[in-house]
Protein backbone atom coordinates (compact mmCIF):
# COMPACT_ATOMS: atom_id res chain seq x y z
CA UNK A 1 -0.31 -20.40 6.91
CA UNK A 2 1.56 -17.01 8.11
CA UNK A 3 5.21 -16.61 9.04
CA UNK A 4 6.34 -14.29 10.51
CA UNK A 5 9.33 -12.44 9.90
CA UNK A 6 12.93 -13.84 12.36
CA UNK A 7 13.38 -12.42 15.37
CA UNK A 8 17.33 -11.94 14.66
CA UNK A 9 17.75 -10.35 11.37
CA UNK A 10 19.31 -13.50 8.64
CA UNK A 11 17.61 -15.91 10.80
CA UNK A 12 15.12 -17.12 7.92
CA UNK A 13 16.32 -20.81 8.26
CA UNK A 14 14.63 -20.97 11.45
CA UNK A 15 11.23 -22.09 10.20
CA UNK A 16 10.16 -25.39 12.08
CA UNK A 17 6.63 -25.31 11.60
CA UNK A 18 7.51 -25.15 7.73
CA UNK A 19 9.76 -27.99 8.23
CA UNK A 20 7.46 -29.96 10.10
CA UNK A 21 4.71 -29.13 7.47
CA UNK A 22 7.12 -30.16 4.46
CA UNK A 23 8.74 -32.91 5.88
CA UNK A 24 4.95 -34.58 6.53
CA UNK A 25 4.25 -33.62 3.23
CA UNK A 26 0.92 -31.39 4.47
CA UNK A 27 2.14 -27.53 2.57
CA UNK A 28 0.41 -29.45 -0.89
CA UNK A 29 -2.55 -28.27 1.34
CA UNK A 30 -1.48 -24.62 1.57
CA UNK A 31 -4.13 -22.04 0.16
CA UNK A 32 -3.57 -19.02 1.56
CA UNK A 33 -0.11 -18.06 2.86
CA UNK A 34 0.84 -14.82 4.63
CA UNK A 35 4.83 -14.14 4.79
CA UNK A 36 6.29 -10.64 6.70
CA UNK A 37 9.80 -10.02 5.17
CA UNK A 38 12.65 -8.29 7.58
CA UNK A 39 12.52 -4.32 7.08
CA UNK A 40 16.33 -4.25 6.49
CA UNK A 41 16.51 -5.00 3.04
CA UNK A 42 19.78 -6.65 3.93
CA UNK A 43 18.59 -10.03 4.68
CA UNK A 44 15.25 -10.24 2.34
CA UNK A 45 17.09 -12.89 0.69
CA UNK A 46 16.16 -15.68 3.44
CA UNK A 47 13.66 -17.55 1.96
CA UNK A 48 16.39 -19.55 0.41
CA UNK A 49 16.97 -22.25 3.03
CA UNK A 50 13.16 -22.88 2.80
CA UNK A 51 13.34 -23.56 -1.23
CA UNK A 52 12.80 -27.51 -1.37
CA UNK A 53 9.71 -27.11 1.45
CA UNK A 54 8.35 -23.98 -0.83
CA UNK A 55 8.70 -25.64 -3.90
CA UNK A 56 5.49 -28.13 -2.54
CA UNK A 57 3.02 -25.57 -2.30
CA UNK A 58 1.80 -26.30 -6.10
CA UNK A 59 -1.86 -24.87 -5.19
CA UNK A 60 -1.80 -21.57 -3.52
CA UNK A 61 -4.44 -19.19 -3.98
CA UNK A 62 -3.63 -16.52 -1.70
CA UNK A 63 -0.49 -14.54 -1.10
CA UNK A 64 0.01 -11.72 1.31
CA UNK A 65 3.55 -10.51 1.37
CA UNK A 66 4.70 -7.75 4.17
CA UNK A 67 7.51 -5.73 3.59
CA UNK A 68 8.80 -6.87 0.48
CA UNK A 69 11.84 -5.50 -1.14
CA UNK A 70 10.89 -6.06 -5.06
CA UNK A 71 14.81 -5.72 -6.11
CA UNK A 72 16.45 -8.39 -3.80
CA UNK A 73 13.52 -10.84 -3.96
CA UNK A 74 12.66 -10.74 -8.10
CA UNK A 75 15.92 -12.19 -9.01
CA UNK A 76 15.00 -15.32 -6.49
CA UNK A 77 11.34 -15.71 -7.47
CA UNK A 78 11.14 -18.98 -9.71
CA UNK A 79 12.74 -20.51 -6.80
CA UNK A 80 10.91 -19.46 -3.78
CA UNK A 81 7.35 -19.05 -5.98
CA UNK A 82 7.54 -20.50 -8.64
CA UNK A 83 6.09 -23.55 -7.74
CA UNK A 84 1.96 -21.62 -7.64
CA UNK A 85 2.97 -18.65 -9.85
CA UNK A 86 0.01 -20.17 -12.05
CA UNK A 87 -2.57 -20.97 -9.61
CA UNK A 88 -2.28 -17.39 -7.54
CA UNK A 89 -5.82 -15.50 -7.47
CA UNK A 90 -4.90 -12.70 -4.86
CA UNK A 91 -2.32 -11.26 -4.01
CA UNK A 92 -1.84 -8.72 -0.68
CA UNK A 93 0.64 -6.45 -1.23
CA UNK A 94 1.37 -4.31 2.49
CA UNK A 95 4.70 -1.53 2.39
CA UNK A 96 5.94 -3.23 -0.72
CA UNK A 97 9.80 -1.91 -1.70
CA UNK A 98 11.14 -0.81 -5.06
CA UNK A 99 10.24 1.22 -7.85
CA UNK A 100 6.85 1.06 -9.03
CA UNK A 101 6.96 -0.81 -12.07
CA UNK A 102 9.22 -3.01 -10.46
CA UNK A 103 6.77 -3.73 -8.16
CA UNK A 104 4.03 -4.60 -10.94
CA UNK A 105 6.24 -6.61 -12.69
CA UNK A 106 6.09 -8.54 -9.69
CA UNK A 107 2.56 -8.42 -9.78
CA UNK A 108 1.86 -9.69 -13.34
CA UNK A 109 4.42 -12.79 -12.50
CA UNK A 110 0.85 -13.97 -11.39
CA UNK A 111 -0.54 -14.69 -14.89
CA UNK A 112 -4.13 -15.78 -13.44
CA UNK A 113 -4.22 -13.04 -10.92
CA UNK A 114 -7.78 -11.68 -10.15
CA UNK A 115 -7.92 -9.81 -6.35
CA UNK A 116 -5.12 -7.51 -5.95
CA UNK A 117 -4.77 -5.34 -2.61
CA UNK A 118 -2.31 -2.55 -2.03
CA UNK A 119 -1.16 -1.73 1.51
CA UNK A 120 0.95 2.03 0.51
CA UNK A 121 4.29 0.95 -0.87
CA UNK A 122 7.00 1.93 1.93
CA UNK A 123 9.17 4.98 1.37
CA UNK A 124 7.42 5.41 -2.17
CA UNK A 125 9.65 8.43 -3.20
CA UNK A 126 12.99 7.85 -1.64
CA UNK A 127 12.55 4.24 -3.32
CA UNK A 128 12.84 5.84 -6.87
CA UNK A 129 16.92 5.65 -6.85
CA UNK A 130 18.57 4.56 -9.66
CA UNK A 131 18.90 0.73 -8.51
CA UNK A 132 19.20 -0.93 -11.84
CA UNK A 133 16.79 -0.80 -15.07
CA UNK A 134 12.60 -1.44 -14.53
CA UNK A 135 11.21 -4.92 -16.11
CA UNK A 136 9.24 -4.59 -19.12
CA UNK A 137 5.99 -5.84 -18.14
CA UNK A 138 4.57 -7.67 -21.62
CA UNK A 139 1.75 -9.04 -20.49
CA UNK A 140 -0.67 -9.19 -17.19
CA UNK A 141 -3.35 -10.81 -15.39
CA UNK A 142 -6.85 -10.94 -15.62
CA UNK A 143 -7.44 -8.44 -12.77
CA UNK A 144 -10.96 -8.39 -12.61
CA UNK A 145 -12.50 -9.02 -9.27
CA UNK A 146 -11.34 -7.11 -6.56
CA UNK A 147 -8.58 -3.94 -5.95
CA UNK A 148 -8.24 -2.86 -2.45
CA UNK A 149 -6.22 0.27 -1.76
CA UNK A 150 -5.17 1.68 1.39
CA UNK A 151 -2.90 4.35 0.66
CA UNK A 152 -2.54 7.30 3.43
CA UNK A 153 -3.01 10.41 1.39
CA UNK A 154 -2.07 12.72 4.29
CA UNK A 155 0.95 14.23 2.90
CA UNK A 156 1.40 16.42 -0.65
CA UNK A 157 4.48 13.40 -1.08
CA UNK A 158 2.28 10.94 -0.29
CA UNK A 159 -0.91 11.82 -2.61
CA UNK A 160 1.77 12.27 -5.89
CA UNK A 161 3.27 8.41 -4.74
CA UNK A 162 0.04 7.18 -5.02
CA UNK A 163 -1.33 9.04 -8.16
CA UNK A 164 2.28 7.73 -10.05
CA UNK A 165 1.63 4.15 -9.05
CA UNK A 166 -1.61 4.11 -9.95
CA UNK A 167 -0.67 5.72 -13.74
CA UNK A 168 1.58 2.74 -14.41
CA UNK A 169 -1.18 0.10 -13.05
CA UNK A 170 -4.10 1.38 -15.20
CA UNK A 171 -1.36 1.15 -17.97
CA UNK A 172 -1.11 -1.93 -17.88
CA UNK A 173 -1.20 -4.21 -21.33
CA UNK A 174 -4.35 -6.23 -20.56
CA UNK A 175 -5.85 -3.27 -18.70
CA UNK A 176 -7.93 -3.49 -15.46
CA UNK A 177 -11.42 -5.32 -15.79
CA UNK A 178 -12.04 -4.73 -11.74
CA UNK A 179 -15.66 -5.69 -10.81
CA UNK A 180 -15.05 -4.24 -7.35
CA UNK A 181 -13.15 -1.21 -5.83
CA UNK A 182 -12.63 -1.16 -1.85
CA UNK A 183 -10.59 2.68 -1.36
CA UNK A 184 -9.68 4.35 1.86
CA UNK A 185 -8.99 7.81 1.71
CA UNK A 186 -8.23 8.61 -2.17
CA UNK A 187 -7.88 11.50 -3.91
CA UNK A 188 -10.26 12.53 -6.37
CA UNK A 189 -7.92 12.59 -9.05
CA UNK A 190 -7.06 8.69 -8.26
CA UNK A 191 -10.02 8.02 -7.94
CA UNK A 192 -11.24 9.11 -11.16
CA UNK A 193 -8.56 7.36 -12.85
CA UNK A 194 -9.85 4.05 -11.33
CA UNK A 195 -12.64 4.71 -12.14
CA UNK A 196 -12.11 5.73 -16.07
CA UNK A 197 -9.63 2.21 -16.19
CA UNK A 198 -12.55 0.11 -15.04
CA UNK A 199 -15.63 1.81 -16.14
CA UNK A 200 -16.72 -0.78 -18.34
CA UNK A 201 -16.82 -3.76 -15.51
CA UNK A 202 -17.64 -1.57 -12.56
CA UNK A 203 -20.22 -3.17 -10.30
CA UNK A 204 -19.49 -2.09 -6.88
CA UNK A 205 -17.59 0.60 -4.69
CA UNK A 206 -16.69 0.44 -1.30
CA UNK A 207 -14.89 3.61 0.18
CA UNK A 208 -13.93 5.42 3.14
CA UNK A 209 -12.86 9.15 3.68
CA UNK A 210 -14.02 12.21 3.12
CA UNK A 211 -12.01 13.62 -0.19
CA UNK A 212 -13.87 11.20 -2.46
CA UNK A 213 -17.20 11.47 -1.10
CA UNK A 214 -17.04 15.12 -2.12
CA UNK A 215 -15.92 13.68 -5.31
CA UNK A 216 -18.42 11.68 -5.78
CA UNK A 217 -21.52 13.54 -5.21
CA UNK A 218 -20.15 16.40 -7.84
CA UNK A 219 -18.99 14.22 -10.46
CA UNK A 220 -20.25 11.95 -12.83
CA UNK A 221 -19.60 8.24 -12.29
CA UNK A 222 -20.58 4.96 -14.29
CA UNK A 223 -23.73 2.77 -13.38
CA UNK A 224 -22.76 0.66 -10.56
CA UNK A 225 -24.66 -1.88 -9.42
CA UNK A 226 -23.94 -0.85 -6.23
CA UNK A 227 -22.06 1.74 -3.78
CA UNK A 228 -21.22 1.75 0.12
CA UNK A 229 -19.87 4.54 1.59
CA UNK A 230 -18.19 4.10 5.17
């Protein structure tokens, strides 16, 4: 199911089809649901009308989120998610807002977790203000199927946003046990930091770009059962 984000900003309540849906009592079907937030962080509180027809989605198993700002949304997340917070296995994560570790404490709210796909997190820099203090992240999901990055690299600003959120997600307390990687243009320092975090589960790498090919063919790398290059 995908919804897409109002067409005037605040206007979340206008959902129909999700009324329809709930009101039939058909979103208990819901497995995969795709939601694109409003870019002004202003009104990224507007899931709230849609609680009671949210809260009936008990058996999600995939989440894609656009555009979400991490430090408006957390505080409301039992409400609007809490209902499949336990039965999530991937997540979709595309221009995510906030601070990093604010935005993997989000992550690991998904205690059986397993596919987790990064879309670059929106103004990754200018988003490290001093908005409050970071969770602490005690514990997190299994994580070990599939991470999909696409991060653009392009930029000296850009490269350093990626390598920090990247430090805090291989530090994470249960670790990565990812059995696949799928990377679009990485550096080769990111790269081998992915690679060192799940060495001992590695089966298969799919990549794009020319900076980690070069990377790859002059470095030493684990035994995978299997590589594509694109």
């Amino acid at each position: 199911m995908f919804l897409p984000k109002p067409t005037v900003p605040g206007s979340w309540n206008e959902f129909p089809g999700l009324s329809i849906l709930g009101e039939r009592g058909l979103l208990q079907y819901t497995r995969h649901l795709s939601i694109t937030f409003p870019r002004d962080p202003e009104f990224a509180y507007g899931l709230e009308p849609n609680i009671q027809h949210l809260r009936t989605i008990t058996n999600l198993w995939i989440l894609e989120a656009h555009w979400l700002d991490t430090f408006s949304f957390i505080p409301k997340m039992g409400e609007c998610f809490g209902s499949f917070l336990g039965t999530l296995q991937s997540l979709k994560l595309a221009f995510a807002r906030g601070q990093n570790k604010r935005i993997l404490y989000f992550v690991c709210l998904f205690p059986n977790l397993r596919d987790l796909e990064i879309y670059s997190v929106h103004g990754y820099i200018n988003s490290m203000r001093n908005d409050g203090p970071c969770f602490d992240i005690k514990t997190s999901p299994p994580l070990d199927c599939t991470f999909d990055l696409q991060w653009n690299v392009a930029s000296e600003r850009d490269s350093m946003g990626a390598h920090l959120f990247l430090s805090d997600l291989v530090a994470l307390p249960s670790g990565l046990k990812f059995r696949t990687l799928k990377l679009s243009e990485c550096t080769s320092n990111n790269l081998q930091l992915l690679v060192n975090a799940c060495a001992p589960t590695l089966e298969c790498m799919e990549f794009t770009g020319r900076r980690f090919r070069v990377w790859f063919l002059h470095g030493e790398c684990p035994p995978f059962t299997s590589v594509h290059t694109i």
